[in-house]
C-alpha atoms as a PDB file:
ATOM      1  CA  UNK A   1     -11.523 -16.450   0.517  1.00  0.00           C
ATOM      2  CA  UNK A   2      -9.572 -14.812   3.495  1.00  0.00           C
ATOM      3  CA  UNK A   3     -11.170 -14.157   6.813  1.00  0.00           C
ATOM      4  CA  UNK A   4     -10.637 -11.093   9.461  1.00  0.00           C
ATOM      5  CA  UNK A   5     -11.914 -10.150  12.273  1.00  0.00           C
ATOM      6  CA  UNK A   6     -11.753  -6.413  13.334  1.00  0.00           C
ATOM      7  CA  UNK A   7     -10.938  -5.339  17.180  1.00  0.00           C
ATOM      8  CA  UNK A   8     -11.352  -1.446  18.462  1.00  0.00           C
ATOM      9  CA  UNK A   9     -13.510  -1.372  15.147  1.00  0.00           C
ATOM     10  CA  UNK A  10     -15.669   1.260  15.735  1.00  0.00           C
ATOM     11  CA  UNK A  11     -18.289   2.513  12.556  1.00  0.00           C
ATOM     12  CA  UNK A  12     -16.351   0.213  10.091  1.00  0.00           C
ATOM     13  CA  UNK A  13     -13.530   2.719   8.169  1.00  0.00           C
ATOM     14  CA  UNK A  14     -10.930  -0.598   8.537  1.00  0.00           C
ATOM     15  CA  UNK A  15     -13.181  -3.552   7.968  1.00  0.00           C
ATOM     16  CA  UNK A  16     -14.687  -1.539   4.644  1.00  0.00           C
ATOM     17  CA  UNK A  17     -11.311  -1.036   3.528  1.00  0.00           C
ATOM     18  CA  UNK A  18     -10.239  -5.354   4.106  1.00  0.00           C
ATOM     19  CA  UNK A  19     -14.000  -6.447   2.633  1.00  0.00           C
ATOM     20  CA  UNK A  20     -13.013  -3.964  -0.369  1.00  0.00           C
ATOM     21  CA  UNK A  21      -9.941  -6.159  -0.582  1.00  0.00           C
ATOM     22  CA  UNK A  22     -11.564  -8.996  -0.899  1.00  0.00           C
ATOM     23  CA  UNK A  23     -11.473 -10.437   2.641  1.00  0.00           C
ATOM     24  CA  UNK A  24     -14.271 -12.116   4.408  1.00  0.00           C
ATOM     25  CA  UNK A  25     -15.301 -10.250   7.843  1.00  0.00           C
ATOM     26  CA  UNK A  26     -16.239 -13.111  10.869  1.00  0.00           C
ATOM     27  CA  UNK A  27     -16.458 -10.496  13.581  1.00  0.00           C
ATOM     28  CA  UNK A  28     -15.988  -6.808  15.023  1.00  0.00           C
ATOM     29  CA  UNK A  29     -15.733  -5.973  18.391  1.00  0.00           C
ATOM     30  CA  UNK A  30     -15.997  -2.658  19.774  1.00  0.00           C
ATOM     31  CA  UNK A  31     -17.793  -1.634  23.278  1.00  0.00           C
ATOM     32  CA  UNK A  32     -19.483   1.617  21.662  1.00  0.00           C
ATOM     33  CA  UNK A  33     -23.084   0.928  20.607  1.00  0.00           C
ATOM     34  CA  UNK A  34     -23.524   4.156  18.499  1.00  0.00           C
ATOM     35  CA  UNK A  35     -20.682   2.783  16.124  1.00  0.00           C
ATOM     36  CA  UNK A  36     -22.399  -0.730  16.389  1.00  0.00           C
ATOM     37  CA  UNK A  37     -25.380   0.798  14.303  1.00  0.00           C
ATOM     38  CA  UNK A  38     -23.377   2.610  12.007  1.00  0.00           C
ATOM     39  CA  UNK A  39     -21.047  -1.009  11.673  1.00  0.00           C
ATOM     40  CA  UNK A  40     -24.203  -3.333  11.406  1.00  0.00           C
ATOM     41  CA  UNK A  41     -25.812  -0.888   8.816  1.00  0.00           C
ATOM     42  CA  UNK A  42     -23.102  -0.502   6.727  1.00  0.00           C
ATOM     43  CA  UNK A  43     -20.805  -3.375   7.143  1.00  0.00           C
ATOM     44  CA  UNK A  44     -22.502  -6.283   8.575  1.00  0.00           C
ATOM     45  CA  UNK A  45     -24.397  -8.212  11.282  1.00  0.00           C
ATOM     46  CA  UNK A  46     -21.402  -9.343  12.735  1.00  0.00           C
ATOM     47  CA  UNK A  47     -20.728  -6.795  15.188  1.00  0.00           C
ATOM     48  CA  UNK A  48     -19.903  -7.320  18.810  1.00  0.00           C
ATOM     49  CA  UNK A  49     -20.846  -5.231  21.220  1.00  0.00           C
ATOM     50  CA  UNK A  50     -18.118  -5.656  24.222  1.00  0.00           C
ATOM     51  CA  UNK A  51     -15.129  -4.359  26.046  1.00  0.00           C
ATOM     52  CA  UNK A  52     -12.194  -6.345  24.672  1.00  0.00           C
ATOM     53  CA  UNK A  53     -10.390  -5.895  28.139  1.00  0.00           C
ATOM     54  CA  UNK A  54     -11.613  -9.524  29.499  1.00  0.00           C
ATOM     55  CA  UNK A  55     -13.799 -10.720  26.905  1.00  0.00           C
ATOM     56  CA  UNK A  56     -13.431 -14.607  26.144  1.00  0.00           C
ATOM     57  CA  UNK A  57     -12.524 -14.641  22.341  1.00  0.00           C
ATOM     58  CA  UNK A  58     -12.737 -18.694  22.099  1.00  0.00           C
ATOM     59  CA  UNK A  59     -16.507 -18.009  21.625  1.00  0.00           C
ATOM     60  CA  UNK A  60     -15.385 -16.245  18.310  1.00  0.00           C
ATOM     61  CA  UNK A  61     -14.244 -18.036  15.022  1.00  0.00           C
ATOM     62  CA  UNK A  62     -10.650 -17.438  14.106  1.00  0.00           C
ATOM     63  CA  UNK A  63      -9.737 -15.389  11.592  1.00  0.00           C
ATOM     64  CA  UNK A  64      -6.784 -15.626   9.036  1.00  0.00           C
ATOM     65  CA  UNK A  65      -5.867 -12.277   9.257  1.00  0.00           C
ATOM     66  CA  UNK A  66      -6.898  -9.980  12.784  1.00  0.00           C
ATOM     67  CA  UNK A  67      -6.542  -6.515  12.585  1.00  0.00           C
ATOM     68  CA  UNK A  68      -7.382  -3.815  15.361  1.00  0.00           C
ATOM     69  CA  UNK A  69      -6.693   0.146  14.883  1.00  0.00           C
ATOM     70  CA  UNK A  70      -8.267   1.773  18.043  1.00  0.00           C
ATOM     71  CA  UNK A  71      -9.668   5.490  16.614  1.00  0.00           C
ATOM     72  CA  UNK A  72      -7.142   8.725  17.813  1.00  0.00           C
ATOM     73  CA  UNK A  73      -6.496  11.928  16.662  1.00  0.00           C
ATOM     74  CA  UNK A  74      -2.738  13.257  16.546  1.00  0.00           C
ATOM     75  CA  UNK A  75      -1.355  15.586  19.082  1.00  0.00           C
ATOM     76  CA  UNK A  76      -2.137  18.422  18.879  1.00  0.00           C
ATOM     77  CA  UNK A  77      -6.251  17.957  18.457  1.00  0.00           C
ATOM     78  CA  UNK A  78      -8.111  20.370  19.792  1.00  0.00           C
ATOM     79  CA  UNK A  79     -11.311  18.866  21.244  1.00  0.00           C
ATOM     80  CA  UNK A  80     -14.606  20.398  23.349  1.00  0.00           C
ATOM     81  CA  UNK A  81     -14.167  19.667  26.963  1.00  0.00           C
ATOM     82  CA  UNK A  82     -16.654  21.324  29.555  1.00  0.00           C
ATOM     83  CA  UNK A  83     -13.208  23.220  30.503  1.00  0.00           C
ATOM     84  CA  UNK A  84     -13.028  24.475  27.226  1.00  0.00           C
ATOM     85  CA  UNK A  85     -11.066  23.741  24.101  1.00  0.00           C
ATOM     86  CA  UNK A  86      -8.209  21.843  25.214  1.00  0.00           C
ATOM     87  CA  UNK A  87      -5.511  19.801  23.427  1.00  0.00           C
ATOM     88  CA  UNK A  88      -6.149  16.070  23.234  1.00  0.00           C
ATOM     89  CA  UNK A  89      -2.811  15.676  24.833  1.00  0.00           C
ATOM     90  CA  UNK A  90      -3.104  17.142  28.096  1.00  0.00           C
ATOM     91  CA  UNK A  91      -7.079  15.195  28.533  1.00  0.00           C
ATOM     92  CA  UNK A  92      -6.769  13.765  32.118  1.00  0.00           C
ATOM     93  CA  UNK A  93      -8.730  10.982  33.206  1.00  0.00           C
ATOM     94  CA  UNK A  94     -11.957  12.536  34.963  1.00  0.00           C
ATOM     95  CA  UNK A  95     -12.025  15.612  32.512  1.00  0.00           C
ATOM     96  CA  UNK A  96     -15.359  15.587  30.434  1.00  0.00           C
ATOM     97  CA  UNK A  97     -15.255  15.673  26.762  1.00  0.00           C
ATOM     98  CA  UNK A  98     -18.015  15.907  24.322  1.00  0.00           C
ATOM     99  CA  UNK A  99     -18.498  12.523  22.117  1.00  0.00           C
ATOM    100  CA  UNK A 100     -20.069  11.972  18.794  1.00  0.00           C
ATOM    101  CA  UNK A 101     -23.084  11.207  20.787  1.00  0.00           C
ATOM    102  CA  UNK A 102     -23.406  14.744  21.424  1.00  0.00           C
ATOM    103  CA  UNK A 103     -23.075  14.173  25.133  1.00  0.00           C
ATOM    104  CA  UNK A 104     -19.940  15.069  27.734  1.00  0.00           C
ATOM    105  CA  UNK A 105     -18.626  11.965  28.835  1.00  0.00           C
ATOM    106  CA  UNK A 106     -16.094  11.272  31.379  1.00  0.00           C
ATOM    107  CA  UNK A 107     -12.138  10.395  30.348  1.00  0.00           C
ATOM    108  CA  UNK A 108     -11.775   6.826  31.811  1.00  0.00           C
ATOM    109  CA  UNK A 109      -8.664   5.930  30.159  1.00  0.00           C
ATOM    110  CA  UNK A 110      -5.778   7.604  28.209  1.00  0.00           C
ATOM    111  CA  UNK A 111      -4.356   5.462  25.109  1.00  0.00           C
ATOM    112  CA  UNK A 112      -0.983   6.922  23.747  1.00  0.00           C
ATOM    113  CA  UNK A 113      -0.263   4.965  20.484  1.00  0.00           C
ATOM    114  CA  UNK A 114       2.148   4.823  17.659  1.00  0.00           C
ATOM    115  CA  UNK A 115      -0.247   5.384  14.647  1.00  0.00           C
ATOM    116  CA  UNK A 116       1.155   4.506  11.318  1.00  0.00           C
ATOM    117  CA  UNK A 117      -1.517   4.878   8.531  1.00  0.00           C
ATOM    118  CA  UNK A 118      -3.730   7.745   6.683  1.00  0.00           C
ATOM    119  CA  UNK A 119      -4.899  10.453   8.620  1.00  0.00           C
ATOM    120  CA  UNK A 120      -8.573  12.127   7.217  1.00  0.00           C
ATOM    121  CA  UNK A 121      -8.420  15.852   6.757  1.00  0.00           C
ATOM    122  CA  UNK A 122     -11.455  17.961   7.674  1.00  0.00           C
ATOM    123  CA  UNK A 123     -12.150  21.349   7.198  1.00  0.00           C
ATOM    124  CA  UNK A 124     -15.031  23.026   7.977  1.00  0.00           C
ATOM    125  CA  UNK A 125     -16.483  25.925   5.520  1.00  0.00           C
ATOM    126  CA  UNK A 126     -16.445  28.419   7.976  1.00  0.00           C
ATOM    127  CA  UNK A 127     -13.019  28.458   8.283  1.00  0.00           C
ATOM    128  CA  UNK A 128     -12.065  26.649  10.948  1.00  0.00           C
ATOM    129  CA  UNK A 129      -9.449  25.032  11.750  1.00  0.00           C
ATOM    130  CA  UNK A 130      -8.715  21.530  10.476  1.00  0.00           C
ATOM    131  CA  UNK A 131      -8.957  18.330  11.987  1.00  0.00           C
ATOM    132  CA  UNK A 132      -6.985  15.516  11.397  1.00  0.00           C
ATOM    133  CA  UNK A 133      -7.896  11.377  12.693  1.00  0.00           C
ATOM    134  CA  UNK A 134      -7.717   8.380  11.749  1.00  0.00           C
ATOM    135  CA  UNK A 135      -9.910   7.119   8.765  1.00  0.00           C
ATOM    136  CA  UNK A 136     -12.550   5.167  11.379  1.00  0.00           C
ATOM    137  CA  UNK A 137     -12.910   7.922  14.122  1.00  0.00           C
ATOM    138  CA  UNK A 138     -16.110   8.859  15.176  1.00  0.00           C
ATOM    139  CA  UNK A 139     -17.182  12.473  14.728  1.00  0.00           C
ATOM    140  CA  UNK A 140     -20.211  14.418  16.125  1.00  0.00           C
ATOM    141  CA  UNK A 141     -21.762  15.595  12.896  1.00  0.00           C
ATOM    142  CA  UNK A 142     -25.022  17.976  12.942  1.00  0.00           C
ATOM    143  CA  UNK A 143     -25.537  18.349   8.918  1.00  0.00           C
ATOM    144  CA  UNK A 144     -27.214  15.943   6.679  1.00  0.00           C
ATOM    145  CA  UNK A 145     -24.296  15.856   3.901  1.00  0.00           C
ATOM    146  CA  UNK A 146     -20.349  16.018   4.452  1.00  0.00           C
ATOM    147  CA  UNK A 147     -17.848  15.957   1.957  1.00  0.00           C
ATOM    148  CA  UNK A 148     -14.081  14.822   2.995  1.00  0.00           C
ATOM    149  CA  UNK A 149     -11.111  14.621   1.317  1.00  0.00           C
ATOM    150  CA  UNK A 150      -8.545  11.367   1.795  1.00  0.00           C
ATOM    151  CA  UNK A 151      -4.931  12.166   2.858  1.00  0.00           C
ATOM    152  CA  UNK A 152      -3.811  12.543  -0.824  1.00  0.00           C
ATOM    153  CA  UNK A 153      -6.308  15.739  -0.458  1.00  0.00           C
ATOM    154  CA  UNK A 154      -7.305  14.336  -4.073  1.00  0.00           C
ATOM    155  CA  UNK A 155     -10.393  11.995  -3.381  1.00  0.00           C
ATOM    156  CA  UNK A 156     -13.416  13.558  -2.322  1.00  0.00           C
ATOM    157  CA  UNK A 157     -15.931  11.298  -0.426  1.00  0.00           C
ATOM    158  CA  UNK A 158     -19.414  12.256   0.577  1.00  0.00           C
ATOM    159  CA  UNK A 159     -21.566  11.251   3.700  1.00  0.00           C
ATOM    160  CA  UNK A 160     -25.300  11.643   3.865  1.00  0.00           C
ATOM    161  CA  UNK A 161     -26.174  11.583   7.601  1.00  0.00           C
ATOM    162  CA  UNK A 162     -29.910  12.210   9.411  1.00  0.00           C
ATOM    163  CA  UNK A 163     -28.400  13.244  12.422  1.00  0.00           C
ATOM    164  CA  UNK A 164     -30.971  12.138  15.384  1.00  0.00           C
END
């Protein structure tokens, strides 16, 4: 059986879609603890906790296959900044943006990347307007249940979330 190891993994969305494959995870790394529960509860207890910047990876077995697919949303994004709505584009480093922790955190560091893959749709039932990300994203979610649809618009999957 093939082995990978995930970097920028966040809750999981890539690693569940290579262990649906049929590949063996070794390790995840990602330096966000909220998305290490989600990972460890749903994927494994393989998860790292760490900044990849620096971090020795001869401590880590090596994978056949690594993959890495650090979360974004496309231009355009609007997301909640203590300035107001504001276009993920023009985020500065310093502005404060609200996380899916539910808390404003500082921007430390702006990541412009080419992103070639499915993009998750979400619409809210109140009309507003849609969001687009990448499949492993993190959201801020405050209701138990959540349906979403894939980028076909065809699949729908459902969430069931206690929020805390």
């Amino acid at each position: 059986m093939l082995t990978f190891a995930d970097l920028f993994c966040g809750a999981g969305g890539l690693s569940l879609g290579f262990v649906l494959a049929g590949l063996r995870p070794l390790w995840a790394l990602d330096g966000d603890p909220v998305c290490g529960e989600t990972y460890r509860a749903n994927i494994g207890d393989h998860f790292v906790l760490a900044d990849a910047k620096g971090f020795d990876f001869s401590s880590l077995p090596v994978p056949d296959v690594l993959v890495g697919g650090p979360p974004c949303f496309p231009r355009g994004t609007l997301v909640l900044a203590k300035k107001g709505m504001t276009d993920i584009s023009d985020l500065q480093i310093g502005d404060e943006v609200l996380t899916h922790a539910g808390v404003f955190r500082k921007v430390e560091k702006v990541y412009v990347s080419r992103y070639i893959g499915p993009l998750v749709r979400l619409s809210l039932s109140h009309g507003a307007k849609e969001v687009l990300c990448t499949p492993d994203h993190p959201l801020l979610v405050r209701r138990k249940r959540v349906l979403y649809r894939d980028e076909t618009g065809k699949k729908i999957h459902r969430i069931v979330y206690d929020p805390p």
